[in-house]
Structure formats: C-alpha cells, structure tokens
PDB file of N, CA and C in Angstrom:
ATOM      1  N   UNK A   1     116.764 131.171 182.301  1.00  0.00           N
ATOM      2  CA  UNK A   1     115.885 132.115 182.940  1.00  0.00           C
ATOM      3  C   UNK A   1     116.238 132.278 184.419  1.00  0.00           C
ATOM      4  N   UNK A   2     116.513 131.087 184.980  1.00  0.00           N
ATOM      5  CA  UNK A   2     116.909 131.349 186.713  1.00  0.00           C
ATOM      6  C   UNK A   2     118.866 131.780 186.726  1.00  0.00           C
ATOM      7  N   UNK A   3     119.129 131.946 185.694  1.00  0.00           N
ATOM      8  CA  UNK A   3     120.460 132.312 186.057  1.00  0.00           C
ATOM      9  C   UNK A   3     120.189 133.935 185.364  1.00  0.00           C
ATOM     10  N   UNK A   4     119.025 134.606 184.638  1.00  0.00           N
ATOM     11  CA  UNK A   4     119.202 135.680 185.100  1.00  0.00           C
ATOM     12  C   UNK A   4     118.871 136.676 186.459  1.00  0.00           C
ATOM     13  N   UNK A   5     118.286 135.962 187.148  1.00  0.00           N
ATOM     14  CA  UNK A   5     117.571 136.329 188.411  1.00  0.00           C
ATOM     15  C   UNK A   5     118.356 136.156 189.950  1.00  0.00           C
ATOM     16  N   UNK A   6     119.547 134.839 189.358  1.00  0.00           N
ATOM     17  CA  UNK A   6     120.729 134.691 190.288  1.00  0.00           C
ATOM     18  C   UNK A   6     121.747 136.259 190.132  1.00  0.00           C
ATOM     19  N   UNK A   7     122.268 136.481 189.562  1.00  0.00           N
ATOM     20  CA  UNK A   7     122.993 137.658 189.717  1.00  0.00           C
ATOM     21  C   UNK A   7     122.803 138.592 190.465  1.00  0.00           C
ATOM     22  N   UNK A   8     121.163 139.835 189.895  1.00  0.00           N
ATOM     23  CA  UNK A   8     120.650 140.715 190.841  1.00  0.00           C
ATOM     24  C   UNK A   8     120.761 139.906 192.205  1.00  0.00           C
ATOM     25  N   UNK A   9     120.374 139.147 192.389  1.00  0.00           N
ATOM     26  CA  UNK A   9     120.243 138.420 194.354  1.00  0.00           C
ATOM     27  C   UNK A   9     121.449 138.543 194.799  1.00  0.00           C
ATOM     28  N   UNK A  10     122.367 137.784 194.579  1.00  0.00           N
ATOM     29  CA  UNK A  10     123.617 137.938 194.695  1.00  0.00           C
ATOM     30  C   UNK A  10     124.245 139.440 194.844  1.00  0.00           C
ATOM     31  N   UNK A  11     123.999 140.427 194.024  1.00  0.00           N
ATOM     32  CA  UNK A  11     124.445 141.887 194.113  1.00  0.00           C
ATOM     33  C   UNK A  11     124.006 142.266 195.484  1.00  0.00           C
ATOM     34  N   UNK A  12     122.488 141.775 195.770  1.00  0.00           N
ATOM     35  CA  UNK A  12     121.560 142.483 196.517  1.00  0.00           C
ATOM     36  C   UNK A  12     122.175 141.954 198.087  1.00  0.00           C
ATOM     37  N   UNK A  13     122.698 141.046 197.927  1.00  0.00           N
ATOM     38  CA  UNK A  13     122.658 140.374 199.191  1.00  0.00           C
ATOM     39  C   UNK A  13     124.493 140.493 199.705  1.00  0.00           C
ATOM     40  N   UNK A  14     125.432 140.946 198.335  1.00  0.00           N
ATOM     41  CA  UNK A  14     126.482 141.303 198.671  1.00  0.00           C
ATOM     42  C   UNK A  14     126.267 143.054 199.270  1.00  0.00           C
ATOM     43  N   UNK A  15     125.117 143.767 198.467  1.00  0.00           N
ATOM     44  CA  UNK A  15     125.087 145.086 199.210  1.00  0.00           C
ATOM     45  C   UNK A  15     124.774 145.192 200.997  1.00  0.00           C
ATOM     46  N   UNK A  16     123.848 143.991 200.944  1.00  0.00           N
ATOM     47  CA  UNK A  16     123.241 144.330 202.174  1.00  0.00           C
ATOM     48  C   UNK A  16     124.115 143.725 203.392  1.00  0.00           C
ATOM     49  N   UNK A  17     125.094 142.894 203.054  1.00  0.00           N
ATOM     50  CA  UNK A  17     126.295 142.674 203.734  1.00  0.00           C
ATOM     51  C   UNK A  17     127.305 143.897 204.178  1.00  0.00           C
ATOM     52  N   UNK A  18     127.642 144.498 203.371  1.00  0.00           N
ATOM     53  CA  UNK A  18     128.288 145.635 202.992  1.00  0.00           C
ATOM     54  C   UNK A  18     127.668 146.891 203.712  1.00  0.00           C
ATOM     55  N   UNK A  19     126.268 146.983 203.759  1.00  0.00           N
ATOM     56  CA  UNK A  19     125.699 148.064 204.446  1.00  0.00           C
ATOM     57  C   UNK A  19     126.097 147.797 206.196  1.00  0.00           C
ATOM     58  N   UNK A  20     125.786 146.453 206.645  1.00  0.00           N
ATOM     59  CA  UNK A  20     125.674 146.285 207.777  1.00  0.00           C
ATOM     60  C   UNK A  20     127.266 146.705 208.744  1.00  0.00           C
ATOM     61  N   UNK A  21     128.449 147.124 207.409  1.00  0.00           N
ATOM     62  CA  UNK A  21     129.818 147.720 208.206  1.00  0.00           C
ATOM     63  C   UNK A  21     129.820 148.992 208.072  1.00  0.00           C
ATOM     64  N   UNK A  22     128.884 149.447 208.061  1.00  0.00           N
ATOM     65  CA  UNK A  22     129.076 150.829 207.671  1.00  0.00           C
ATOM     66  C   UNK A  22     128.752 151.978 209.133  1.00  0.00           C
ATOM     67  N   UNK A  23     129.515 152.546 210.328  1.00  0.00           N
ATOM     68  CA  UNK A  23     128.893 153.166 211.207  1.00  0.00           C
ATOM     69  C   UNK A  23     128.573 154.441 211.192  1.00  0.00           C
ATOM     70  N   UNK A  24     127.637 154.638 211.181  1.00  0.00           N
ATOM     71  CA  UNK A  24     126.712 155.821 211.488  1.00  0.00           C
ATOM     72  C   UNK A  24     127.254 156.707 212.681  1.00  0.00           C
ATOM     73  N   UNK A  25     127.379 158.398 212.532  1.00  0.00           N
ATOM     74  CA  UNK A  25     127.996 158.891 213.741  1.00  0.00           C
ATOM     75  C   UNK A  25     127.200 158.513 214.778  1.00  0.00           C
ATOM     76  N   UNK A  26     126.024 158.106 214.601  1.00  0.00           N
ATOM     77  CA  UNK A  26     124.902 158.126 215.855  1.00  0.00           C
ATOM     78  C   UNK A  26     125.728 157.034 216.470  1.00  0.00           C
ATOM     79  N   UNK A  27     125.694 156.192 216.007  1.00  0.00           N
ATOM     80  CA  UNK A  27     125.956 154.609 216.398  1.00  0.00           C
ATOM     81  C   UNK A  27     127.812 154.868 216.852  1.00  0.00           C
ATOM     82  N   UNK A  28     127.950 155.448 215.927  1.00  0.00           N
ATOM     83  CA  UNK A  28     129.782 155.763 216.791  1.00  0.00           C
ATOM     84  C   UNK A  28     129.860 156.637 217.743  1.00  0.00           C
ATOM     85  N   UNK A  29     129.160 157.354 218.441  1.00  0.00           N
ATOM     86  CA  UNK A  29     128.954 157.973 219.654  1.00  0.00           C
ATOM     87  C   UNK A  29     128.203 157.346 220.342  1.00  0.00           C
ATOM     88  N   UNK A  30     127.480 156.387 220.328  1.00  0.00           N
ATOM     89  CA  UNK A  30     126.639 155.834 221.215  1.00  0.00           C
ATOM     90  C   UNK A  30     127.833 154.090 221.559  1.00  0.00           C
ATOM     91  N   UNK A  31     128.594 154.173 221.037  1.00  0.00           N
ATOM     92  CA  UNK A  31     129.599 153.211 221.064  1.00  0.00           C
ATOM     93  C   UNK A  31     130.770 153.371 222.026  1.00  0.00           C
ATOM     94  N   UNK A  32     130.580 154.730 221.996  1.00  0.00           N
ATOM     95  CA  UNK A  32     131.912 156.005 222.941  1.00  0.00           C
ATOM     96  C   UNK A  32     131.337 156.040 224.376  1.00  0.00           C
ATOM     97  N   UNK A  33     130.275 155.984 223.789  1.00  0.00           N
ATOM     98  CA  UNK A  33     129.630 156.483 225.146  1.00  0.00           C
ATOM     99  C   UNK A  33     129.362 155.012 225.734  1.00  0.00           C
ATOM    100  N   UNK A  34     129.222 153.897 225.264  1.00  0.00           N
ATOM    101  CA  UNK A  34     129.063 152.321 226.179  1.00  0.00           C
ATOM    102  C   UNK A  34     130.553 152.084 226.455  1.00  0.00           C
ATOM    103  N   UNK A  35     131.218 152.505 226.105  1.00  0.00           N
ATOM    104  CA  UNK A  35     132.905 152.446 225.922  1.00  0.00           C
ATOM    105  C   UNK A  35     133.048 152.787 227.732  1.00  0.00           C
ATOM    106  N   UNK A  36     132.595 154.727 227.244  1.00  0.00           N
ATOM    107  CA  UNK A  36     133.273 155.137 228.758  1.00  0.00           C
ATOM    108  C   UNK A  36     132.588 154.611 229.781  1.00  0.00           C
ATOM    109  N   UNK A  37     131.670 154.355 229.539  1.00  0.00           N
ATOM    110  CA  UNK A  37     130.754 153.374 231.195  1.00  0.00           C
ATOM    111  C   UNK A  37     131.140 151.928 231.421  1.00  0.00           C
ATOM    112  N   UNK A  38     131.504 151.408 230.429  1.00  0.00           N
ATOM    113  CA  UNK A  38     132.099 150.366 231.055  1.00  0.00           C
ATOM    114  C   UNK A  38     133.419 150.616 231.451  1.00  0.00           C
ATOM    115  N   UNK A  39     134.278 151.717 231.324  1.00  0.00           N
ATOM    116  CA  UNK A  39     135.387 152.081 231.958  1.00  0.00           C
ATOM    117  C   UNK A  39     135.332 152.538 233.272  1.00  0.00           C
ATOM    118  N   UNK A  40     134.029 152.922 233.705  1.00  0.00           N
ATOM    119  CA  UNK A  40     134.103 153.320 234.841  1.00  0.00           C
ATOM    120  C   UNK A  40     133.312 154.464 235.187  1.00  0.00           C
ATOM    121  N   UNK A  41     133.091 155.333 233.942  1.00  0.00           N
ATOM    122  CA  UNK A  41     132.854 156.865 234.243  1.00  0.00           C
ATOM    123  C   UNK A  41     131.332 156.659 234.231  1.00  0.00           C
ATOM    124  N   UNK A  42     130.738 158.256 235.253  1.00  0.00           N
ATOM    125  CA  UNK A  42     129.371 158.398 234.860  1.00  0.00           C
ATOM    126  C   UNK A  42     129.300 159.378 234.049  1.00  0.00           C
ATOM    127  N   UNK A  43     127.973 159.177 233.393  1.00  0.00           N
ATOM    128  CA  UNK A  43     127.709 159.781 232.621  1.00  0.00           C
ATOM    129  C   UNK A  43     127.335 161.146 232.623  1.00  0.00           C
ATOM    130  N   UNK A  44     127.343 162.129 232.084  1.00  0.00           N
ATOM    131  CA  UNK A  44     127.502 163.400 232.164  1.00  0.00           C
ATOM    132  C   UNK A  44     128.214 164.173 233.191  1.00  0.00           C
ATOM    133  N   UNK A  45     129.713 163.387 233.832  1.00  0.00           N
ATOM    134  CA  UNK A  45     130.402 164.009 234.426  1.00  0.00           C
ATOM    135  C   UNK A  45     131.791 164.648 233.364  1.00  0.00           C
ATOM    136  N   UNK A  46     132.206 165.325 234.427  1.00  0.00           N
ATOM    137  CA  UNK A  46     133.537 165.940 233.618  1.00  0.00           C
ATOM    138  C   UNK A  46     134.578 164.693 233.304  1.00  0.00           C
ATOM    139  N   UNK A  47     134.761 163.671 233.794  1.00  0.00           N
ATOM    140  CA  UNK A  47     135.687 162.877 233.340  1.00  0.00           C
ATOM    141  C   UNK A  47     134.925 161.626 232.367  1.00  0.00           C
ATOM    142  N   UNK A  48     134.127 161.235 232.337  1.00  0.00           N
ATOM    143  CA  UNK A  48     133.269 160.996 231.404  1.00  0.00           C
ATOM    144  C   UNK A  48     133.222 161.556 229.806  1.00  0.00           C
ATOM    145  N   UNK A  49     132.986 163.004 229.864  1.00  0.00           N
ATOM    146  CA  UNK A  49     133.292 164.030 228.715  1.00  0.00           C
ATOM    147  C   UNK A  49     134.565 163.721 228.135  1.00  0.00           C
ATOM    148  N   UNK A  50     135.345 163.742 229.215  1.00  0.00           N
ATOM    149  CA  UNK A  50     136.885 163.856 229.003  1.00  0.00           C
ATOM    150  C   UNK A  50     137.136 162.508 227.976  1.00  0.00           C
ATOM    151  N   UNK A  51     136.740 161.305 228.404  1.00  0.00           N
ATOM    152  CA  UNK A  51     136.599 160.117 227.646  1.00  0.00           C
ATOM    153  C   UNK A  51     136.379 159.791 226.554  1.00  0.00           C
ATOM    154  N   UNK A  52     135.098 160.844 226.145  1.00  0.00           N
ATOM    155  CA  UNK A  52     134.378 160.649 224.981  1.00  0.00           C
ATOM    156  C   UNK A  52     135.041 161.724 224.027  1.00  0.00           C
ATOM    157  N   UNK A  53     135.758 162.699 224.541  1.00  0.00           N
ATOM    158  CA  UNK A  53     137.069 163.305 223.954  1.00  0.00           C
ATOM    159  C   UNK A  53     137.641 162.749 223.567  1.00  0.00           C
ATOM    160  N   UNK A  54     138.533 161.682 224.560  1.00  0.00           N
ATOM    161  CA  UNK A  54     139.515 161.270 223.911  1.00  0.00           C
ATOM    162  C   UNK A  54     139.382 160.069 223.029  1.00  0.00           C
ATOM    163  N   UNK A  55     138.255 159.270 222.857  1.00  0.00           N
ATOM    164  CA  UNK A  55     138.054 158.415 221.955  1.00  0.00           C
ATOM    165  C   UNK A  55     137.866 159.253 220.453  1.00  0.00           C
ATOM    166  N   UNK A  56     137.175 159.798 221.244  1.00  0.00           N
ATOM    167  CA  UNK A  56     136.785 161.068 219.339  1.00  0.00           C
ATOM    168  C   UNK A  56     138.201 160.947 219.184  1.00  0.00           C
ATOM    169  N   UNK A  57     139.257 161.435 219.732  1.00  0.00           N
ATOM    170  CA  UNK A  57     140.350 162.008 219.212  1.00  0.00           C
ATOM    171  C   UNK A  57     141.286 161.044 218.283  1.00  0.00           C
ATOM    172  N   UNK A  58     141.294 159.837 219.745  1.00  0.00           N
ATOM    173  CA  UNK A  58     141.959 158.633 218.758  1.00  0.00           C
ATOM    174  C   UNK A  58     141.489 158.047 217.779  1.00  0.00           C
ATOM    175  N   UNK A  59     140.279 157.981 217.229  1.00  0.00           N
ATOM    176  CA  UNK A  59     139.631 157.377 216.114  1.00  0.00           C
ATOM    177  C   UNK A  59     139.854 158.962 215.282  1.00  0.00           C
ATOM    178  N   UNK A  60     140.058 159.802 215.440  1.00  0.00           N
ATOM    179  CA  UNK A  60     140.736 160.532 214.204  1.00  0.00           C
ATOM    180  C   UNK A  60     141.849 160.524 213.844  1.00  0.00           C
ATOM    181  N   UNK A  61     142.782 160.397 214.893  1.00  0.00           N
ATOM    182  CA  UNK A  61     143.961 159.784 214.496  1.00  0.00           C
ATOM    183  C   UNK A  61     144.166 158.942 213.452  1.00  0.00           C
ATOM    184  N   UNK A  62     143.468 157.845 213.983  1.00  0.00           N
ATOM    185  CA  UNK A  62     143.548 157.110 213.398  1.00  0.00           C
ATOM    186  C   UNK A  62     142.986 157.112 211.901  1.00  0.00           C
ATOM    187  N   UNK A  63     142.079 157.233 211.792  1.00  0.00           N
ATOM    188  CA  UNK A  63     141.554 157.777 210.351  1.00  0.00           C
ATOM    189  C   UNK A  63     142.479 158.558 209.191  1.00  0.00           C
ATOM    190  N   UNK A  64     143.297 159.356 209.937  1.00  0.00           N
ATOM    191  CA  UNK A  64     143.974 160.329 209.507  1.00  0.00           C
ATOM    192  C   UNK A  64     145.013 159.589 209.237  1.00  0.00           C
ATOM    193  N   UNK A  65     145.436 158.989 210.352  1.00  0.00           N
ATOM    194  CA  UNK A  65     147.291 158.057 209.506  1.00  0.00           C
ATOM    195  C   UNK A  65     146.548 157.204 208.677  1.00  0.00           C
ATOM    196  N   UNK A  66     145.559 156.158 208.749  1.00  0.00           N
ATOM    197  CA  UNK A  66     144.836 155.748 207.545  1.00  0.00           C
ATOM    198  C   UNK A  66     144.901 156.391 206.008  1.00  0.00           C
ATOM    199  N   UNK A  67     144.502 157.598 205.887  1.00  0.00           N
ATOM    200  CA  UNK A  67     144.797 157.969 204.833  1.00  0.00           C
ATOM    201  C   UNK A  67     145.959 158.583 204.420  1.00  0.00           C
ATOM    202  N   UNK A  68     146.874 158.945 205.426  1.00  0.00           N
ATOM    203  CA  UNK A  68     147.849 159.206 204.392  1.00  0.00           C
ATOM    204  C   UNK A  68     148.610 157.950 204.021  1.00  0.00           C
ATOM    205  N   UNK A  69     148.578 157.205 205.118  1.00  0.00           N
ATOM    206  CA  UNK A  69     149.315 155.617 204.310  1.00  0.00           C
ATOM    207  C   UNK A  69     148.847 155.003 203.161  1.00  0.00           C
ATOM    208  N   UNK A  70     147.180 155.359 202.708  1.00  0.00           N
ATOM    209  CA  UNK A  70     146.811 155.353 201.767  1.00  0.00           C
ATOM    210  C   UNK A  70     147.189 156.298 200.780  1.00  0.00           C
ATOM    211  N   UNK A  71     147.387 157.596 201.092  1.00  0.00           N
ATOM    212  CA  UNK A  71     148.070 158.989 199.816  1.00  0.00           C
ATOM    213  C   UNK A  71     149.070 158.306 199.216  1.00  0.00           C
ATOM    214  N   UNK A  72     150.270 157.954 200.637  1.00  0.00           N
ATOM    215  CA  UNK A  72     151.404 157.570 200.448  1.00  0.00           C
ATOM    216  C   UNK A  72     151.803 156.602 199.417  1.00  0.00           C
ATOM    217  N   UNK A  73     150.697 155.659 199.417  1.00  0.00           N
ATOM    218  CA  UNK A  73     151.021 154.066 198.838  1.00  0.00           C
ATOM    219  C   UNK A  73     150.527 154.355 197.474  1.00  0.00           C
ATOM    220  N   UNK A  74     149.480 155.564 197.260  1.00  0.00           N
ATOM    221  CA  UNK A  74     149.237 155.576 195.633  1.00  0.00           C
ATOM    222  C   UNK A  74     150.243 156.394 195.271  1.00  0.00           C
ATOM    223  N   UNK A  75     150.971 156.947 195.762  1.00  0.00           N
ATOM    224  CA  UNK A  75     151.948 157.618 194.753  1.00  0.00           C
ATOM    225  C   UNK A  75     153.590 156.956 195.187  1.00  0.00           C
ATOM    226  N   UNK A  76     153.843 156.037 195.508  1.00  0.00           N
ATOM    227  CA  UNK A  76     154.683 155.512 195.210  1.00  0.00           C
ATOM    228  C   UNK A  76     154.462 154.468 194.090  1.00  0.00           C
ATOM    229  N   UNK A  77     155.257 155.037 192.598  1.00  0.00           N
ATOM    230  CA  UNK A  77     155.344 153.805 191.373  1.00  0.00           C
ATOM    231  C   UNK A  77     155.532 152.690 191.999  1.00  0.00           C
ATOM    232  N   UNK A  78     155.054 152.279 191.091  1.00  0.00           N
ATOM    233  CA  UNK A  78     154.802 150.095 190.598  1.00  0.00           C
ATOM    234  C   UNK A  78     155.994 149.925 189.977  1.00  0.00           C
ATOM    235  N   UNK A  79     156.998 149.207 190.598  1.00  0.00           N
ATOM    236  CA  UNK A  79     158.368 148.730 189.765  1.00  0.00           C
ATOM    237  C   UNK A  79     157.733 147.543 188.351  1.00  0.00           C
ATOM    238  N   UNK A  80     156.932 147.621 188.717  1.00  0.00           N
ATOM    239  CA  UNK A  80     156.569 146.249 187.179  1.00  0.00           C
ATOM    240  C   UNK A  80     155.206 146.943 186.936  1.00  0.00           C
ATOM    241  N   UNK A  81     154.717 147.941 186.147  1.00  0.00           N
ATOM    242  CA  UNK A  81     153.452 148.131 185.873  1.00  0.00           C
ATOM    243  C   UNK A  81     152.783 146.913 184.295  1.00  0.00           C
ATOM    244  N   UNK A  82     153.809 145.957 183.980  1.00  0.00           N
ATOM    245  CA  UNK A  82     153.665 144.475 182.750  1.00  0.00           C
ATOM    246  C   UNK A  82     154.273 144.868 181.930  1.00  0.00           C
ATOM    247  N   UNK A  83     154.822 146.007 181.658  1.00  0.00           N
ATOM    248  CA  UNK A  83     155.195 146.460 179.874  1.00  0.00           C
ATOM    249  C   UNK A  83     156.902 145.342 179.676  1.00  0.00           C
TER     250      UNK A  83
END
C-alpha cells in the first residue's frame, strides 16, 4: 500500500524540480535588466537599451546555434542502430 503512494510523490517532486528551471520571459528580462546595472548602465538610458539589446540578441544566438546542432545531430545516422 505505501509503495503505491511512493511513485506519484516521487513524479510530483521530480516535476516540481523541473518547473523551478524553467525561465519565464518576465524573469528573463528582469535578469537583462539586473545584468545591465550591474554593468554600469542607468536605467532607461540609451546605452542601457542598447544592453538589453544586446543580451536579447546573444541569448538568441544562442538558442538558435542550439538548435541547429540539435537538427544537425538528429539527422546524422547511427553507425550501429543493434541489427
């Protein structure tokens, strides 16, 4: 009886692990934005903006070579798929 009640917990508590990596745009702009002030900039100036530009930009970058190294890697065959 207590080992059916272990499983669900376990699921529940691997989800709620799992939720806590997950960022929210709110939370990834509000991350950009503690970013550029501790770099130096104030806030709602033009070089400030400029900052929060260019972080947007590089985290798409990045995202972007992310997936194609991911495209890439599923379509290159498996020299041993077991047969």
């Amino acid at each position: 009886m207590i080992r059916s009640f272990g499983r669900p917990i376990v699921v529940l508590a691997l989800c709620a692990l799992a939720s806590g990596c997950i960022t929210t745009a709110e939370q990834q702009a509000k991350r950009n934005e503690e970013r550029c002030v501790e770099r130096g900039y104030q806030p709602k100036s033009d070089a400030f903006n400029d900052c929060i530009v260019r972080l947007e930009t590089d985290s798409t970058v990045r995202m972007d070579q992310r997936h194609r190294e991911m495209v890439e890697k599923s379509a290159i065959p498996s020299a041993n798929r077991g047969y």
